[in-house]
C-alpha atoms as a PDB file:
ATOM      1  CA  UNK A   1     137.911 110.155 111.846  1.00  0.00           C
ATOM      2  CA  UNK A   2     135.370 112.175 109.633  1.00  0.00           C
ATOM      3  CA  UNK A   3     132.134 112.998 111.219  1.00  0.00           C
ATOM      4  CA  UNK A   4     130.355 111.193 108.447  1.00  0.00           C
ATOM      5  CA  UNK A   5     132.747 108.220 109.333  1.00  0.00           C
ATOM      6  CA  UNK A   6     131.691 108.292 113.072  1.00  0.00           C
ATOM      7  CA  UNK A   7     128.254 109.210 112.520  1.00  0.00           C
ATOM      8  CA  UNK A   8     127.730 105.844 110.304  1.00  0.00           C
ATOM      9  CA  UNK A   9     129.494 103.997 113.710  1.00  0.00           C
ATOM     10  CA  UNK A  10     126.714 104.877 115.620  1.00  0.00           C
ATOM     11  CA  UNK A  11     124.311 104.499 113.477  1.00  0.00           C
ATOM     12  CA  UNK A  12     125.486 100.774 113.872  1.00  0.00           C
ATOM     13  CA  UNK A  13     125.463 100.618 117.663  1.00  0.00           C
ATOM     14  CA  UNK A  14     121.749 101.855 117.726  1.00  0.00           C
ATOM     15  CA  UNK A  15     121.060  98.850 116.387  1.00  0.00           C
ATOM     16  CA  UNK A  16     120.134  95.485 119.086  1.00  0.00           C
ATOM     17  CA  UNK A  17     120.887  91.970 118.256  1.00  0.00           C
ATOM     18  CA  UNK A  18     118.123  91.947 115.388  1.00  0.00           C
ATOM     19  CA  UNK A  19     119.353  95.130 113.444  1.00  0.00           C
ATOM     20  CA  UNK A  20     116.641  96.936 114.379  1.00  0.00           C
ATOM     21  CA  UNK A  21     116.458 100.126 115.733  1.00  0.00           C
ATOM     22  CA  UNK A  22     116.573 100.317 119.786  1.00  0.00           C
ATOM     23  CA  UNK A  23     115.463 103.640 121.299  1.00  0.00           C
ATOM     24  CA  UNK A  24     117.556 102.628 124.739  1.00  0.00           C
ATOM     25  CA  UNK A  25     120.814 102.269 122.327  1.00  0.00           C
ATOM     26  CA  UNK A  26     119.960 105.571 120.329  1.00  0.00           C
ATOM     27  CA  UNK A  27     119.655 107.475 123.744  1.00  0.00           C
ATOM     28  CA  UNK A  28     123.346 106.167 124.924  1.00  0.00           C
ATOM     29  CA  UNK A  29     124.538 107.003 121.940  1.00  0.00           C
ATOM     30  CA  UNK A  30     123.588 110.557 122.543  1.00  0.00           C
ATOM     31  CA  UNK A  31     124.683 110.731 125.745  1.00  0.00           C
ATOM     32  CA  UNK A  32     128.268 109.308 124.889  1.00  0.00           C
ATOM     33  CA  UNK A  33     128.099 112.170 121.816  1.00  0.00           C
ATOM     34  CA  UNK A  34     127.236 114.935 124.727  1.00  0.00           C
ATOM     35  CA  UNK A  35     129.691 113.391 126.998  1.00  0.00           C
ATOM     36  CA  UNK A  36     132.906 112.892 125.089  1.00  0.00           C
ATOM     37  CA  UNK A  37     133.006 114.316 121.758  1.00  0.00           C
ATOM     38  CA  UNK A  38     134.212 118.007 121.253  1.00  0.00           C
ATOM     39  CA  UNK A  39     131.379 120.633 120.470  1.00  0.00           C
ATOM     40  CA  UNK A  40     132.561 121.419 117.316  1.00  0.00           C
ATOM     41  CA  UNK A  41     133.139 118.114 116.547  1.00  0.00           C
ATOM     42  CA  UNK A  42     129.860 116.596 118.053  1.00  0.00           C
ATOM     43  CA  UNK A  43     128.102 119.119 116.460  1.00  0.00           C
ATOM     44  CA  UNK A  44     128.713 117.934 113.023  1.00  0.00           C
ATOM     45  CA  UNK A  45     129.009 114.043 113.930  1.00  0.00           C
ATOM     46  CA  UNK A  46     125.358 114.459 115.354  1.00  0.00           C
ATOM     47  CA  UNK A  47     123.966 115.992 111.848  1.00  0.00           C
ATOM     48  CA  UNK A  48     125.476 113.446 109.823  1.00  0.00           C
ATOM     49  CA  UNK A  49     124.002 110.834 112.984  1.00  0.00           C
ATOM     50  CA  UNK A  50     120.379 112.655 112.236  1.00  0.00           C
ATOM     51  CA  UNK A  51     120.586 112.141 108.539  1.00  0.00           C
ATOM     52  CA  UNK A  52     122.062 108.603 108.690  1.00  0.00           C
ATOM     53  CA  UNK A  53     118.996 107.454 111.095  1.00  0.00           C
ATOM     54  CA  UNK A  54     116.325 109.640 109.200  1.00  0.00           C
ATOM     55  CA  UNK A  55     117.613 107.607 106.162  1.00  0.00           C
ATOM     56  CA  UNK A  56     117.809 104.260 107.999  1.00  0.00           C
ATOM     57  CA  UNK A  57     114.125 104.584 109.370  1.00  0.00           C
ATOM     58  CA  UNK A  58     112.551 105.733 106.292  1.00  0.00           C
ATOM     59  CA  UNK A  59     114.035 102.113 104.478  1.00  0.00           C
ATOM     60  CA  UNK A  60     113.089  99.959 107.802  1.00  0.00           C
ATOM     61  CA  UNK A  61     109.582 101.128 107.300  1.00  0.00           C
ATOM     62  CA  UNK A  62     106.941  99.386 105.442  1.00  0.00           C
ATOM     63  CA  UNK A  63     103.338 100.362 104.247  1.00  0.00           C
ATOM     64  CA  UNK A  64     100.739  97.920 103.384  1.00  0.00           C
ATOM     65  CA  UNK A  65      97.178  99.988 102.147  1.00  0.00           C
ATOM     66  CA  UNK A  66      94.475  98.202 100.644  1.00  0.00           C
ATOM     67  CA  UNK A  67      90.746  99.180  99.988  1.00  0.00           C
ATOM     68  CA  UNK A  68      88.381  97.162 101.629  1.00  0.00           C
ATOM     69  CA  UNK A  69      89.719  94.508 104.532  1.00  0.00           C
ATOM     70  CA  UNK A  70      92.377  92.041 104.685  1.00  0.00           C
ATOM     71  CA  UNK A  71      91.980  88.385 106.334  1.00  0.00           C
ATOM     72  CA  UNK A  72      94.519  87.459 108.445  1.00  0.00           C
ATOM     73  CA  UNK A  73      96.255  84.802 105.297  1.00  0.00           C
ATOM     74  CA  UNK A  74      96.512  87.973 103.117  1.00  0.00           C
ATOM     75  CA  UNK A  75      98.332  90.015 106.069  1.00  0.00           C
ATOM     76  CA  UNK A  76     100.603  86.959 106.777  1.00  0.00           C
ATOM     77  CA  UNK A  77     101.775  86.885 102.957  1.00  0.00           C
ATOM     78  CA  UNK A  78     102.429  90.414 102.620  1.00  0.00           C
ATOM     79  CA  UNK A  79     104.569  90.244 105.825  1.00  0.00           C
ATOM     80  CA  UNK A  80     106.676  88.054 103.992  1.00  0.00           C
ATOM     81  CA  UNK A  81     106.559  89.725 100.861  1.00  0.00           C
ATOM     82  CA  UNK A  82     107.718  92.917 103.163  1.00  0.00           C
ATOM     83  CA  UNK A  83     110.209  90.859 104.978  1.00  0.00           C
ATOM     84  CA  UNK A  84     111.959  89.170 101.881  1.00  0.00           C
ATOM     85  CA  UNK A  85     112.371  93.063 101.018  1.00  0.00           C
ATOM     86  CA  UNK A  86     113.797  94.506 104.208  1.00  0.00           C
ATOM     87  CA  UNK A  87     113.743  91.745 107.287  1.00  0.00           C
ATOM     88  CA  UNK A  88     113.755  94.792 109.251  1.00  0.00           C
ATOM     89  CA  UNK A  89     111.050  96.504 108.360  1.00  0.00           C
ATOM     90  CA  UNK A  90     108.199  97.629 110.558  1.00  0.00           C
ATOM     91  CA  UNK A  91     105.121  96.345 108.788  1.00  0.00           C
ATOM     92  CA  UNK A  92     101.858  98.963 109.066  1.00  0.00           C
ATOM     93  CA  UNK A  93      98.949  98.509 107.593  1.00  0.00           C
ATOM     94  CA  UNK A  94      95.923 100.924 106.625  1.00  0.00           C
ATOM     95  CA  UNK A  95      92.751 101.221 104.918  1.00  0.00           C
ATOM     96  CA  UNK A  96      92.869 103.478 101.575  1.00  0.00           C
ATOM     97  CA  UNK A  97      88.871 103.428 100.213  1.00  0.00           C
ATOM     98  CA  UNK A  98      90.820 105.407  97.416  1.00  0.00           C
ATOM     99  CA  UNK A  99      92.648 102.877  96.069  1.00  0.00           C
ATOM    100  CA  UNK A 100      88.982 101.920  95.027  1.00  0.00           C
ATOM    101  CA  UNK A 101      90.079  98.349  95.006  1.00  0.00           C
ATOM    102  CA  UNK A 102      93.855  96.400  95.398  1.00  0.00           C
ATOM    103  CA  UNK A 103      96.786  96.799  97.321  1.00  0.00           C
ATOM    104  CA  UNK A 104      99.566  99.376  97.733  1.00  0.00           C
ATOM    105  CA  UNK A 105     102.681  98.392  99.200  1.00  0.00           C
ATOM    106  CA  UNK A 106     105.985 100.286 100.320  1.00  0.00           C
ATOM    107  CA  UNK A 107     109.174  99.283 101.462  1.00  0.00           C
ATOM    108  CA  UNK A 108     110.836 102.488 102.102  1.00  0.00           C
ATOM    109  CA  UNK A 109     111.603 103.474  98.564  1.00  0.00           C
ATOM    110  CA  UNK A 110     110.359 100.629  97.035  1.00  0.00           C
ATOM    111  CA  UNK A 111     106.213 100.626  95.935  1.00  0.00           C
ATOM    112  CA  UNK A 112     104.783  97.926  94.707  1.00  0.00           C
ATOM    113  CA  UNK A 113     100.539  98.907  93.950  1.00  0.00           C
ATOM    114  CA  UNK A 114      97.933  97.182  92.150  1.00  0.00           C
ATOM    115  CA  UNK A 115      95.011  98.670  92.460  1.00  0.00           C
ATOM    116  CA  UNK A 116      91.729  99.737  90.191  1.00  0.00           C
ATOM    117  CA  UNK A 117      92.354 103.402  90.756  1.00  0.00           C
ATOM    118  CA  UNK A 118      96.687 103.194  89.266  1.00  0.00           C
ATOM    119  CA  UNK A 119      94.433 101.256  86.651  1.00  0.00           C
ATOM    120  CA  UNK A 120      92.399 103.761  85.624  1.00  0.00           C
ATOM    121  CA  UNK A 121      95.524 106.756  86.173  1.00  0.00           C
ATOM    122  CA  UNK A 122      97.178 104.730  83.382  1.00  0.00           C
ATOM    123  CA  UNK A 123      93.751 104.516  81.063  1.00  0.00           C
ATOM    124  CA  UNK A 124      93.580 108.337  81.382  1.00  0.00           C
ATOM    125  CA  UNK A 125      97.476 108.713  80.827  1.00  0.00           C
ATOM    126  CA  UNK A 126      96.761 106.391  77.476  1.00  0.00           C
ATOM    127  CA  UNK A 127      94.159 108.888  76.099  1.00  0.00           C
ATOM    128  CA  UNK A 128      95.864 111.907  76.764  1.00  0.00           C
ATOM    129  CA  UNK A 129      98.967 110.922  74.693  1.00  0.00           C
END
C-alpha cells in the first residue's frame, strides 16, 4: 500500500463517532505508526499523515468576524450557516473593528464577507480602472 494510501487510512481513524477530529485517536495513531511500520516506510506514511490532517483541519475550521457585537440570534444563525457548509467545523468567532461594519465569514477555503470596508475596496477598485 502507498504511503499516501495509508496515510489517508489514518487520517480516517483519527476521526470519533462525529467525524471530528479526536486528539486521543490522533495520538494512537502515532504510536501504532512508531510501533509497527518500517522507518523508511513510516517515515513517508507520517508526511503524507501531516499533510492530510494539516489539510483536514484547515477545512473543519470556521471563522466568524464581525465589527461591532453579535446577539446571541445572530451567532445561532451563522452556526448554521457554518454548519450547512462543513457540519464539522469548529465555529470561532472574533471582533474585527476593521471590517468597519458587517460580517466576514470562513469555512476553510470558503469566505463569505459583507462588510462596509470590502464595500469601499471595490469603490476604490471601480475608480482606478
Amino acid at each position: 500500500m502507498k504511503a499516501a494510501e495509508l496515510a489517508k487510512i489514518l487520517v480516517g481513524l483519527s476521526e470519533n463517532s462525529e467525524g471530528k477530529i479526536d486528539i486521543g485517536r490522533v495520538r494512537a495513531v502515532l504510536d501504532y505508526a512508531e510501533k509497527n511500520l518500517p522507518s523508511p516506510q513510516r517515515i513517508k506514511v507520517l508526511r503524507e499523515y501531516k499533510g492530510a490532517m494539516k489539510s483536514r483541519i484547515f477545512a473543519d475550521s470556521a471563522r466568524a468576524e464581525f465589527a461591532g457585537g453579535l446577539d446571541n440570534a445572530a451567532k445561532e444563525a451563522i452556526a448554521r450557516f457554518v454548519n450547512s457548509k462543513n457540519p464539522r467545523a469548529l465555529l470561532e468567532f472574533s471582533e474585527n473593528p476593521d471590517l468597519i461594519a458587517g460580517l466576514k465569514i470562513s469555512v476553510g477555503d470558503f469566505v463569505c464577507e459583507n462588510s462596509l470596508k470590502m464595500k469601499l475596496e471595490d469603490i476604490a477598485r471601480s475608480f482606478k480602472a
